[in-house]
C-alpha atoms as a PDB file:
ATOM      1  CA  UNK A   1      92.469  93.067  66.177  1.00  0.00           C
ATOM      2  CA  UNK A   2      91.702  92.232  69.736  1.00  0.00           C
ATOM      3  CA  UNK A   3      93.469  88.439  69.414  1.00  0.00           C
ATOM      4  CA  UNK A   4      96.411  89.982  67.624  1.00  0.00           C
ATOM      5  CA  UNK A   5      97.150  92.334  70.157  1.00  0.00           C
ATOM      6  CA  UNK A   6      96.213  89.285  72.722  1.00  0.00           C
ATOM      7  CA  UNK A   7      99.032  87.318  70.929  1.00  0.00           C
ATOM      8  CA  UNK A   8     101.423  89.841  70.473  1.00  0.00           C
ATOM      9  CA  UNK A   9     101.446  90.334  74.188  1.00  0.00           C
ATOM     10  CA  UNK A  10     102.282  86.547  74.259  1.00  0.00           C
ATOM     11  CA  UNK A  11     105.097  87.007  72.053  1.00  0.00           C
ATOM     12  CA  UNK A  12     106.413  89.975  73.580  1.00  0.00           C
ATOM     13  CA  UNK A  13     106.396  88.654  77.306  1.00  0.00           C
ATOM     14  CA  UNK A  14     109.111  86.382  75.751  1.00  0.00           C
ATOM     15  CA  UNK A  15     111.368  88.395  74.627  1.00  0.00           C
ATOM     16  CA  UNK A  16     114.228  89.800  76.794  1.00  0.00           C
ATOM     17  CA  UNK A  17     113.052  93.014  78.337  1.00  0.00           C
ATOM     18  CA  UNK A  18     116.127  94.668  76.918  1.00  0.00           C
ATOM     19  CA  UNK A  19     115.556  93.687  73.367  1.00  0.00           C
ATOM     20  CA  UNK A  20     111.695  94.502  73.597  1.00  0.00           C
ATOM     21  CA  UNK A  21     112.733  98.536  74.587  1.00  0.00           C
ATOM     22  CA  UNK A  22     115.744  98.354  72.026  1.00  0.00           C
ATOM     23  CA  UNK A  23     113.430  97.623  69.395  1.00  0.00           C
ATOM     24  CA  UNK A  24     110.477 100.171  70.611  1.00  0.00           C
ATOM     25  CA  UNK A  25     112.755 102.931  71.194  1.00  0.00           C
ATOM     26  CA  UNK A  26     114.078 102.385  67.167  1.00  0.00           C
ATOM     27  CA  UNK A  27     110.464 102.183  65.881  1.00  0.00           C
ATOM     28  CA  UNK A  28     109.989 105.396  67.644  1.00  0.00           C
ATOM     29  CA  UNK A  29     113.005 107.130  66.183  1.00  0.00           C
ATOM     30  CA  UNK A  30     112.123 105.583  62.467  1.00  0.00           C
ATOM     31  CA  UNK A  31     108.461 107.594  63.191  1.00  0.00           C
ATOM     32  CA  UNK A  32     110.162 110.488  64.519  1.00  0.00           C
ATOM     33  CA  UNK A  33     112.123 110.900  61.198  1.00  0.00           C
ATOM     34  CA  UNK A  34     109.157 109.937  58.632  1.00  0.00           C
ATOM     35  CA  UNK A  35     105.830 111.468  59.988  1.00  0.00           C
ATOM     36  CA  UNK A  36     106.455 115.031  59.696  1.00  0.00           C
ATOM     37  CA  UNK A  37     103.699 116.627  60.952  1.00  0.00           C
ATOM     38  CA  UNK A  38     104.193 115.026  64.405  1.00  0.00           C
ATOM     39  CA  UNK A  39     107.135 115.641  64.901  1.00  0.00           C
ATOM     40  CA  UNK A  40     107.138 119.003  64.134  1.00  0.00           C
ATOM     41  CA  UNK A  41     103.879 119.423  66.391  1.00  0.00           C
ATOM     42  CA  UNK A  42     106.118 117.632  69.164  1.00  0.00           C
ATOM     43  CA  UNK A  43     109.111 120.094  68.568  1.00  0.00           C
ATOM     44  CA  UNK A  44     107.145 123.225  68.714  1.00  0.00           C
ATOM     45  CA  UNK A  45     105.179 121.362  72.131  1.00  0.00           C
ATOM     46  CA  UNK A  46     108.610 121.005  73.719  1.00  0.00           C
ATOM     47  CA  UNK A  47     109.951 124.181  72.751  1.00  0.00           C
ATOM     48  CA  UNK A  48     107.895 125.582  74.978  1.00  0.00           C
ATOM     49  CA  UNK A  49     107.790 123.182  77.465  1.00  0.00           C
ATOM     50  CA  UNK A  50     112.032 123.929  78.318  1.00  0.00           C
ATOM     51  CA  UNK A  51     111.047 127.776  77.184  1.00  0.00           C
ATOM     52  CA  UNK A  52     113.566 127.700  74.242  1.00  0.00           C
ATOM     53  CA  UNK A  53     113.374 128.328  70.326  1.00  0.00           C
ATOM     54  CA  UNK A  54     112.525 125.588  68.204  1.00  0.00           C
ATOM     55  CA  UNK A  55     115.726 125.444  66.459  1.00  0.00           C
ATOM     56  CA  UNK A  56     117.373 124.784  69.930  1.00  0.00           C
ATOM     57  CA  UNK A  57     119.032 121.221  69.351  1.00  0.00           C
ATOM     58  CA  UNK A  58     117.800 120.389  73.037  1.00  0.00           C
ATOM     59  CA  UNK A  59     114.345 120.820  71.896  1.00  0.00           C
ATOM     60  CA  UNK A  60     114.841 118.441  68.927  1.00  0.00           C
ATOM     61  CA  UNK A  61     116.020 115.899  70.939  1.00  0.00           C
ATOM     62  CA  UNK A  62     113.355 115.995  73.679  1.00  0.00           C
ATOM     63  CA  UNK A  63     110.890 115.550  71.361  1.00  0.00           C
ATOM     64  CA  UNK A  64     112.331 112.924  69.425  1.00  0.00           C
ATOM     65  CA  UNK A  65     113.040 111.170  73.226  1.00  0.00           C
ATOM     66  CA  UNK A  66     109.486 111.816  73.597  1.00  0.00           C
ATOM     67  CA  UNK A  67     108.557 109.398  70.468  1.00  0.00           C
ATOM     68  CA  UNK A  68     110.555 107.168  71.218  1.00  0.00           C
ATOM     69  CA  UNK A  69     109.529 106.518  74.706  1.00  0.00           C
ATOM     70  CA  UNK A  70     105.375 106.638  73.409  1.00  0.00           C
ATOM     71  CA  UNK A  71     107.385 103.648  71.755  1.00  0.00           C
ATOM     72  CA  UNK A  72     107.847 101.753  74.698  1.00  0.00           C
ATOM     73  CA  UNK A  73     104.472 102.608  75.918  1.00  0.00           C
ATOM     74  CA  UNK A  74     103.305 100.839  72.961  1.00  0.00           C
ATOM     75  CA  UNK A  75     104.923  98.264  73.607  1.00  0.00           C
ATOM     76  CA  UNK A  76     104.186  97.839  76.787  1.00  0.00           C
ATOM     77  CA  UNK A  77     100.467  97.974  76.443  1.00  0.00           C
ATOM     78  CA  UNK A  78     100.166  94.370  75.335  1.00  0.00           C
ATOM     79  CA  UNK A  79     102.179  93.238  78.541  1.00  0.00           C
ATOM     80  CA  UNK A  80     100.044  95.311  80.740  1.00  0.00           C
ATOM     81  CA  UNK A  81      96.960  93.530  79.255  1.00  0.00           C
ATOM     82  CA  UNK A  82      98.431  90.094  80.412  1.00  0.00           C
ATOM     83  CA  UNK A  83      99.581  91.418  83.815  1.00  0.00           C
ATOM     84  CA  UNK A  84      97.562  90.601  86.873  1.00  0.00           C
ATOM     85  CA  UNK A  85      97.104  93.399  89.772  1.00  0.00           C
ATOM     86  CA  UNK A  86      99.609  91.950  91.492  1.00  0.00           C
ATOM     87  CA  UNK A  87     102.349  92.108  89.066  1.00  0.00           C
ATOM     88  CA  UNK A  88     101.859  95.696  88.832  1.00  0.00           C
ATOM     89  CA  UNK A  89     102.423  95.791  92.131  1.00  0.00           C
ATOM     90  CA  UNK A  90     105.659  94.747  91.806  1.00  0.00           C
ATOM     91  CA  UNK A  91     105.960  97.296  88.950  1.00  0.00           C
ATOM     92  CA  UNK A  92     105.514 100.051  90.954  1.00  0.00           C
ATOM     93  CA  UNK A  93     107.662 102.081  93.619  1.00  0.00           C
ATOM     94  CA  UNK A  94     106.100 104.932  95.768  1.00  0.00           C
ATOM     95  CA  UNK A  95     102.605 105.498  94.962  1.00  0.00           C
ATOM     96  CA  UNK A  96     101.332 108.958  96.576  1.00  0.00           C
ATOM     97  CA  UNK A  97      97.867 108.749  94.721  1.00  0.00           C
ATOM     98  CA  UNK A  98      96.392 106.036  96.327  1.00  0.00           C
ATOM     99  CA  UNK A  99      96.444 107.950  99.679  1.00  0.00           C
ATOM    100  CA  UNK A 100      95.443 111.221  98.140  1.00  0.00           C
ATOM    101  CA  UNK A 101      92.359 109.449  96.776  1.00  0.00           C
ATOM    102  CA  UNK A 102      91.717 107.951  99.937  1.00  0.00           C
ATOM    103  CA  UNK A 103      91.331 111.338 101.622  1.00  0.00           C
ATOM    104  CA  UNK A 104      89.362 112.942  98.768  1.00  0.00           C
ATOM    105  CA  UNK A 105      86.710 109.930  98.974  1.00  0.00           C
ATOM    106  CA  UNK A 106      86.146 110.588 102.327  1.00  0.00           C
ATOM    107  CA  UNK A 107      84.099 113.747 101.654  1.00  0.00           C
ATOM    108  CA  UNK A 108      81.595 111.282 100.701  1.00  0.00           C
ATOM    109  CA  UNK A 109      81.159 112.688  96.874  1.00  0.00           C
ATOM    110  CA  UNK A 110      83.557 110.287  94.826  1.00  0.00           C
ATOM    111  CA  UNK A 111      86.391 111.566  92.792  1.00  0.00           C
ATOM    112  CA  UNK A 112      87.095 113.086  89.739  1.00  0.00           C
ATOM    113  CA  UNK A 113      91.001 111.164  88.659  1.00  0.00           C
ATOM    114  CA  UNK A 114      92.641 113.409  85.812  1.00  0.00           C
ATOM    115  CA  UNK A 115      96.089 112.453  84.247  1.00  0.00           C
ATOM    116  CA  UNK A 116      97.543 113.341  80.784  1.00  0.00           C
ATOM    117  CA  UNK A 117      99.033 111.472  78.158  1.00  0.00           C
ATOM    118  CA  UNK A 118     101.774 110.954  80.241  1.00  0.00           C
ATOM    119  CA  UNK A 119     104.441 108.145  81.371  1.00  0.00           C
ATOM    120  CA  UNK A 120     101.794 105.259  81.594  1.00  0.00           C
ATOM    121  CA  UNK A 121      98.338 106.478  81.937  1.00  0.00           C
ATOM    122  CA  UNK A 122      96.951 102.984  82.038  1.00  0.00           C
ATOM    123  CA  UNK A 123      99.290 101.742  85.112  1.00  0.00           C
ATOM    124  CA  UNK A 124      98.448 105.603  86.760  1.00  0.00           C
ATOM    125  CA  UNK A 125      94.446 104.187  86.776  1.00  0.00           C
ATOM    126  CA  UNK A 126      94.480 100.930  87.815  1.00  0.00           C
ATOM    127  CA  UNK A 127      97.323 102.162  90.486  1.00  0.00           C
ATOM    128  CA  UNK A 128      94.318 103.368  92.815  1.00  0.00           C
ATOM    129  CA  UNK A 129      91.669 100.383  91.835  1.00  0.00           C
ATOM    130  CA  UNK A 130      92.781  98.253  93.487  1.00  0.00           C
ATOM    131  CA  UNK A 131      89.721  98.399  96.136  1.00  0.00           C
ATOM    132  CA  UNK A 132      87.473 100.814  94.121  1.00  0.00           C
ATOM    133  CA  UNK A 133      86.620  99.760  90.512  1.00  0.00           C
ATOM    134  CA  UNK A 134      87.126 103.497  88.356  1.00  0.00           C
ATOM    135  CA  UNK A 135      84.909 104.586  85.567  1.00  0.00           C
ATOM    136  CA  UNK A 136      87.225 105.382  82.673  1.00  0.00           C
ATOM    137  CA  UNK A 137      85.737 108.416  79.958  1.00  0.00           C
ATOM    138  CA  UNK A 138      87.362 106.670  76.883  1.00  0.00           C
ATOM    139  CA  UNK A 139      87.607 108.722  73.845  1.00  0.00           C
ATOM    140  CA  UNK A 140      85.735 107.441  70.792  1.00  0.00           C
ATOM    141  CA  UNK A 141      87.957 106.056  68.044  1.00  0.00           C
ATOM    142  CA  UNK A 142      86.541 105.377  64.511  1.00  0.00           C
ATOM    143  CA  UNK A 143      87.131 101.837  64.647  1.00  0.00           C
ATOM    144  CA  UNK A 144      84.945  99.852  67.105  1.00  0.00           C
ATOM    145  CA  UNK A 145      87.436  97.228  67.677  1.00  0.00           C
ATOM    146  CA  UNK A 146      89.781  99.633  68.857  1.00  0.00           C
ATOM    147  CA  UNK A 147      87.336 101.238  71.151  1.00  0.00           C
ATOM    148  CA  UNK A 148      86.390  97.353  72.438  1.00  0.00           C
ATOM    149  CA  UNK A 149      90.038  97.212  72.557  1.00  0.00           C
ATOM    150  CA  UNK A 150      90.494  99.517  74.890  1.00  0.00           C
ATOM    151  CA  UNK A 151      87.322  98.237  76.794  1.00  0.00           C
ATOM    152  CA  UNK A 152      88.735  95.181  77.667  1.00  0.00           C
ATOM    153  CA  UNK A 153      92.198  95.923  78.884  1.00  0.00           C
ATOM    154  CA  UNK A 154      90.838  98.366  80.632  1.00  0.00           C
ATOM    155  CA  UNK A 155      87.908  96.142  81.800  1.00  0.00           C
ATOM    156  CA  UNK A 156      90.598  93.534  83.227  1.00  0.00           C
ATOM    157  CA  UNK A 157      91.953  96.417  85.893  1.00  0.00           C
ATOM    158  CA  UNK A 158      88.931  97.204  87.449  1.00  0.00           C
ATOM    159  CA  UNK A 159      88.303 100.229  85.136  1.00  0.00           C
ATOM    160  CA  UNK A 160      84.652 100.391  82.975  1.00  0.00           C
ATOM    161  CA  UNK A 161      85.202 102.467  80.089  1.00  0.00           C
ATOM    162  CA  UNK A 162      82.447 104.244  79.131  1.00  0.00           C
ATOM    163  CA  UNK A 163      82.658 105.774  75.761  1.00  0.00           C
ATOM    164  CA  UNK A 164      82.865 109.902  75.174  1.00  0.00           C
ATOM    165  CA  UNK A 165      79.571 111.193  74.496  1.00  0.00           C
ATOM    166  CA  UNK A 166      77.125 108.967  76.393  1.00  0.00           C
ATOM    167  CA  UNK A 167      79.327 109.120  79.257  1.00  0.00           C
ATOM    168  CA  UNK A 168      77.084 111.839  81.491  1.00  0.00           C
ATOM    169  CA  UNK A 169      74.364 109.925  83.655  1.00  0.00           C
ATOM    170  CA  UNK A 170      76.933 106.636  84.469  1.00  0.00           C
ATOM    171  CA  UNK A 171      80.058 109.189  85.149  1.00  0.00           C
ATOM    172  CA  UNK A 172      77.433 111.261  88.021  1.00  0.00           C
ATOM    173  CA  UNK A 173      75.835 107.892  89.006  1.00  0.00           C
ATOM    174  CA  UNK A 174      79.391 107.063  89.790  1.00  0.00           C
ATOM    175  CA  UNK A 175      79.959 109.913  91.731  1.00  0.00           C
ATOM    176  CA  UNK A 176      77.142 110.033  93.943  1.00  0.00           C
ATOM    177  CA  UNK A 177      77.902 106.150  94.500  1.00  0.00           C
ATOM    178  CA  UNK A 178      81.680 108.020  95.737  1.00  0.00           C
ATOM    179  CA  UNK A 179      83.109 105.930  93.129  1.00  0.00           C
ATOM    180  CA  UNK A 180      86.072 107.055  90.614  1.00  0.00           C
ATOM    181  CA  UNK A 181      85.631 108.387  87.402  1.00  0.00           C
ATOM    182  CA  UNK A 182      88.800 108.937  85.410  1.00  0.00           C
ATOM    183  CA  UNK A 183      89.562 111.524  82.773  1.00  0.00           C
ATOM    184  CA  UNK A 184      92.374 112.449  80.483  1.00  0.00           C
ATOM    185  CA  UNK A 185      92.219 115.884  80.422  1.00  0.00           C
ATOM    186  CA  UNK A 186      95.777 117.704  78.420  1.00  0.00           C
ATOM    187  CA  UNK A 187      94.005 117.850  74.742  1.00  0.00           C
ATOM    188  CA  UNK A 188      93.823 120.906  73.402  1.00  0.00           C
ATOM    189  CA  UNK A 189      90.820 121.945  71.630  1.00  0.00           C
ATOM    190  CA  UNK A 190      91.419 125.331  69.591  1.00  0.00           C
ATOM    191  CA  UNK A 191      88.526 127.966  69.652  1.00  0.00           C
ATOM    192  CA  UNK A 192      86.788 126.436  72.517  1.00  0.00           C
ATOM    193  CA  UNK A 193      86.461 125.022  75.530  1.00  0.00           C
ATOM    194  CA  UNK A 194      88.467 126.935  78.913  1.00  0.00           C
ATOM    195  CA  UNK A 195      91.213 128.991  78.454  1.00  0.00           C
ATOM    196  CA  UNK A 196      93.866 128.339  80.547  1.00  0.00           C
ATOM    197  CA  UNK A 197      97.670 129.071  81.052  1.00  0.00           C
ATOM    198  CA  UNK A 198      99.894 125.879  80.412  1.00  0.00           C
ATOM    199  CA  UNK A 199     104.125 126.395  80.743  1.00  0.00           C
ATOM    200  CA  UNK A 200     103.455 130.067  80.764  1.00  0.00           C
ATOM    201  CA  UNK A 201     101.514 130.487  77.389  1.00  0.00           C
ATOM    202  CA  UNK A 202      97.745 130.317  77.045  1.00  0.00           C
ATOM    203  CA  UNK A 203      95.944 127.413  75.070  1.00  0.00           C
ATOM    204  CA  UNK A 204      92.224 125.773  75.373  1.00  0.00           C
ATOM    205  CA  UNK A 205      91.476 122.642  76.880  1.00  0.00           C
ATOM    206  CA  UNK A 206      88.255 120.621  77.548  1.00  0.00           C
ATOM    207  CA  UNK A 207      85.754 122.373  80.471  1.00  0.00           C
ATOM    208  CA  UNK A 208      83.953 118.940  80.914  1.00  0.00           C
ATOM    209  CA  UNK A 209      86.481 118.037  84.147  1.00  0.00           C
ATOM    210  CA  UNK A 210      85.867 121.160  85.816  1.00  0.00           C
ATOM    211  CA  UNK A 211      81.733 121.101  85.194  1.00  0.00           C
ATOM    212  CA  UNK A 212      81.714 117.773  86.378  1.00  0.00           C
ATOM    213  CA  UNK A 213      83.614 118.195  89.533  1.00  0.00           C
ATOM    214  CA  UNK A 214      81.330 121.266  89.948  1.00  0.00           C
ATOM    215  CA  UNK A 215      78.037 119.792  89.086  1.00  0.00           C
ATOM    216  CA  UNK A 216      78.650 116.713  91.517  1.00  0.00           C
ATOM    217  CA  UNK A 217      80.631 118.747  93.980  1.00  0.00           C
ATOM    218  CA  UNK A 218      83.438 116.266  93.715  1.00  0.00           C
ATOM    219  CA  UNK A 219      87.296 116.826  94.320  1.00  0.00           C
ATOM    220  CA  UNK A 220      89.585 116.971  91.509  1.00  0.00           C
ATOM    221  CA  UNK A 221      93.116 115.422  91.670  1.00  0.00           C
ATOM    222  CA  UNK A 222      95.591 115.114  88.837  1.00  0.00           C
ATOM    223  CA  UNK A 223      97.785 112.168  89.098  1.00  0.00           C
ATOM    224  CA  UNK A 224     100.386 109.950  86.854  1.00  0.00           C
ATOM    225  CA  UNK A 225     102.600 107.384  86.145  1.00  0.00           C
ATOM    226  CA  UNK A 226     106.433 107.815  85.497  1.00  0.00           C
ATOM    227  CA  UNK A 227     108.467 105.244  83.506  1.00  0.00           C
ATOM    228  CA  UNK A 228     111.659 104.455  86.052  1.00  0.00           C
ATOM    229  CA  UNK A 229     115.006 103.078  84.373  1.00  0.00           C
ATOM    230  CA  UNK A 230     114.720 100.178  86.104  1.00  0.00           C
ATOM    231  CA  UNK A 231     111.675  99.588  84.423  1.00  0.00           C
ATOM    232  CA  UNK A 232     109.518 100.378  87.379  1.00  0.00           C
ATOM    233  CA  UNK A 233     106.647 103.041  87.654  1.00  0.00           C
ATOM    234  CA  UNK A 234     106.541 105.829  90.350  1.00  0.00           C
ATOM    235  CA  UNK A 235     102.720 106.889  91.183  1.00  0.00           C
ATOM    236  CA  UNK A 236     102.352 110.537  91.735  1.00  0.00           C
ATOM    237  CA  UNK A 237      99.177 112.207  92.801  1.00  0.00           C
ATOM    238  CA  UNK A 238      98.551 115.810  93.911  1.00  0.00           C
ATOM    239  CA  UNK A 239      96.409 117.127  96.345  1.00  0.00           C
ATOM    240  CA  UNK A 240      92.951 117.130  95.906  1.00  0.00           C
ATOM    241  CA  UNK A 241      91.370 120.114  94.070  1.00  0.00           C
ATOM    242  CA  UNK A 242      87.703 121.183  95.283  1.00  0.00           C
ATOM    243  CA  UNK A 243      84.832 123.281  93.942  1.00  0.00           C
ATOM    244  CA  UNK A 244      83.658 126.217  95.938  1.00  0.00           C
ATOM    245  CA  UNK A 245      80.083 127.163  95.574  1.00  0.00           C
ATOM    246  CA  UNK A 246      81.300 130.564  96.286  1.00  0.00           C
ATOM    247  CA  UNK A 247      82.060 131.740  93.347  1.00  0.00           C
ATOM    248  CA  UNK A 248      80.498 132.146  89.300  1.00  0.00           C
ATOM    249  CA  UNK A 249      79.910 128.874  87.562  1.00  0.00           C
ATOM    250  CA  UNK A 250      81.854 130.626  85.111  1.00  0.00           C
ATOM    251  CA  UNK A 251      84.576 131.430  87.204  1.00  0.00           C
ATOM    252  CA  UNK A 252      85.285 128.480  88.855  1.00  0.00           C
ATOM    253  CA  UNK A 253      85.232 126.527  85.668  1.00  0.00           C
ATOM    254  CA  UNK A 254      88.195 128.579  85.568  1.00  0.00           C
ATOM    255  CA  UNK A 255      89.609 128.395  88.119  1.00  0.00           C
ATOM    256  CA  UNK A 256      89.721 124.485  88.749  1.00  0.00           C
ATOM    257  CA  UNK A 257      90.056 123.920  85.168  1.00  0.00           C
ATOM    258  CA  UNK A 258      93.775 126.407  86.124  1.00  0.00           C
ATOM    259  CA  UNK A 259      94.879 124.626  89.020  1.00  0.00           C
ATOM    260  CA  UNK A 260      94.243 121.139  87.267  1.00  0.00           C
ATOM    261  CA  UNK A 261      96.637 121.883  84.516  1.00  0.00           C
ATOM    262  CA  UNK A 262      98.909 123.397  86.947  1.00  0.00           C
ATOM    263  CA  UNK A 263      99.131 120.060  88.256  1.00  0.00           C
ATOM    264  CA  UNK A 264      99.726 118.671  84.955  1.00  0.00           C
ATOM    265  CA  UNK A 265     102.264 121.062  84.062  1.00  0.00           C
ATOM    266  CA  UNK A 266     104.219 120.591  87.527  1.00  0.00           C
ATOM    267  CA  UNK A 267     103.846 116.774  86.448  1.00  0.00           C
ATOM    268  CA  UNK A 268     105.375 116.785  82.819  1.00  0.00           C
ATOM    269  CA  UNK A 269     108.123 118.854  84.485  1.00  0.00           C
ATOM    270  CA  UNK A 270     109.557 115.850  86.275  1.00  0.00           C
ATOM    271  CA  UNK A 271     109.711 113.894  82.542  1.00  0.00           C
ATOM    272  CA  UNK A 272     108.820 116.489  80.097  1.00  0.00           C
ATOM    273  CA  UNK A 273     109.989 113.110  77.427  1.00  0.00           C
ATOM    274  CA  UNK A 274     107.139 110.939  78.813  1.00  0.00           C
ATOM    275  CA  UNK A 275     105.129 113.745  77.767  1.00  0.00           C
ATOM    276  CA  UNK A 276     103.284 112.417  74.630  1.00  0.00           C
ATOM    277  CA  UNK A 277     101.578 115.203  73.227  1.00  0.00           C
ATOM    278  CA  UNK A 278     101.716 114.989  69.292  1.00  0.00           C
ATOM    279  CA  UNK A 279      99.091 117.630  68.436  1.00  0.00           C
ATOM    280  CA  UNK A 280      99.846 121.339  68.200  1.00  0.00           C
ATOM    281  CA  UNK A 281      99.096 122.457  72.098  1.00  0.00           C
ATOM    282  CA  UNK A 282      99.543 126.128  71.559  1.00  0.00           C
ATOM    283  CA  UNK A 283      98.912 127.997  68.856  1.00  0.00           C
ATOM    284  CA  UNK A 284     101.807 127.865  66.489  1.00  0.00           C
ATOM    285  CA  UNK A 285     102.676 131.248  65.094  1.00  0.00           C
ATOM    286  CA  UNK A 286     103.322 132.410  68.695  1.00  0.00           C
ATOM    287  CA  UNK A 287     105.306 128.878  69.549  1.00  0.00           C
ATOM    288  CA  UNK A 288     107.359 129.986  66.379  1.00  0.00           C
ATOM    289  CA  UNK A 289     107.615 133.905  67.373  1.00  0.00           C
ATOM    290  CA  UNK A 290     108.574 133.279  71.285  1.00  0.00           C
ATOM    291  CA  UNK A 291     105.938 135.476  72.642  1.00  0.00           C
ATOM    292  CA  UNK A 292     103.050 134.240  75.261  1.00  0.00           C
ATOM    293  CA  UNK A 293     100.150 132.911  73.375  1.00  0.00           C
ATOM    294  CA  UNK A 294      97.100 133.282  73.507  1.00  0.00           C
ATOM    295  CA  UNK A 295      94.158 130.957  73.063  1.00  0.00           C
ATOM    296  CA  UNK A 296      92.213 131.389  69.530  1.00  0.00           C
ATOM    297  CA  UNK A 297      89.739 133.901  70.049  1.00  0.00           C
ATOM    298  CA  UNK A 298      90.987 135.739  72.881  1.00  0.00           C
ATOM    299  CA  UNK A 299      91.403 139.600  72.637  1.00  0.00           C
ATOM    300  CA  UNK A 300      95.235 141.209  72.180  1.00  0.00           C
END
């Protein structure tokens, strides 16, 4: 696997850049029409992303946009594998994360980097390692070359993944070194984890961000990478989010865990179609009625 993607990345980096997305964004729309189940997870997602009913044409065509454009991701992945840090450079525009970093590191207790399947996740990492090497939390695929797949491209951009699972002791080594660690933090997880509100319904997303930022007493900060037409990338990253030892453990899992998808949301609202969420985010028989969810298990 690993030196077929290697030389697909060497075929691709010779084809017109024009031809490359032509044929990424049809692939997309082929998948868009044949795998049913993700699509119709993506057009219930983006219903209520732009607040509308699913049989809104608008939301149809968002989320198809939305395939298409994981597409070019795709596509792209093989040509960010070949590119050196200084070709991404030239890739990028304004960057507002690597300054926002900068000031969170100087508390002394490293940094907690969130984004969200999103634009270009990978470019949105290695965007702020330039100096600092990150420690990626990689979720654990079932095949091993994909995971040593990941490793390596990952590997050559100053980011160490370190798989889901056995990540604990090198993620808080990391952060009492004030290194990075970076997290992907928008899957939902049904009938556990934190309940949060997301576009104005509530859903259930991983706590582990939150209790990590908590346990180390590092900042938080969401950040991102947005796919340009020119085929550039535009870094955003928020403010720094920080624990307060003033409140509940329980209540300030809450409450960061809130004002990190809050960041995530007010992200996907500048491109809600590089928004590449094709698993059910809310729960779907209040996505279908139009009424504010709420997470599995919560009272009425």
């Amino acid at each position: 696997m690993i030196r077929l993607f290697e030389l697909a990345g060497w075929l691709l980096s010779g084809i017109p850049i024009v031809l490359r997305i032509a044929g990424a964004r049809l692939a997309g729309r082929v998948a868009f029409r044949f795998m049913g189940q993700l699509r119709r997870n993506a057009i219930e997602n983006m219903a209520v992303v732009i607040g509308a009913p699913v049989s809104d044409p608008r939301v149809k065509s968002l989320a198809r946009e939305s395939m298409m454009q994981f597409a070019e991701h795709a596509v792209d992945m093989p040509i960010f594998h070949r590119s050196s840090g200084e070709e991404l450079l030239l890739r990028t525009g304004s960057n507002s994360a690597q300054e926002n970093v900068a000031a969170a590191r100087a508390h002394g207790n490293g940094v907690i980097f969130v984004t969200a399947h999103f634009g270009n996740w990978e470019i949105a990492g290695a965007s702020v390692t330039h100096d600092v090497p990150m420690m990626v939390v990689q979720e654990t695929f079932a095949s091993s070359e994909a995971n040593e797949l990941l490793r390596r491209i990952r590997a050559g951009k100053n980011m160490r993944a370190v798989q889901l699972g056995s990540a604990a002791r090198p993620v808080m080594r990391t952060l009492r070194g004030n290194g990075l660690v970076g997290i992907m933090a928008d899957r939902p997880t049904p009938g556990e984890g934190v309940d949060v509100e997301f576009f104005g319904r509530r859903t259930q997303i991983p706590a582990g961000a939150a209790k990590l930022a908590i346990r180390a007493g590092a900042p938080l900060l969401v950040g991102g990478a947005i796919r340009n037409r020119d085929h550039t990338y535009s870094i955003l990253g928020f403010p720094p989010i920080f624990p307060n030892d003033g409140n509940s453990r329980e209540d300030e899992v809450q409450r960061v865990s809130q004002a990190m998808m809050r960041d995530i949301e007010s992200l996907i609202r500048r491109r809600p179609e590089q928004w590449y969420m094709f698993r059910a985010m809310w729960p779907r028989d209040s996505v279908l009625e139009g009424k504010p969810s709420r997470a599995v298990g919560m009272a009425a």
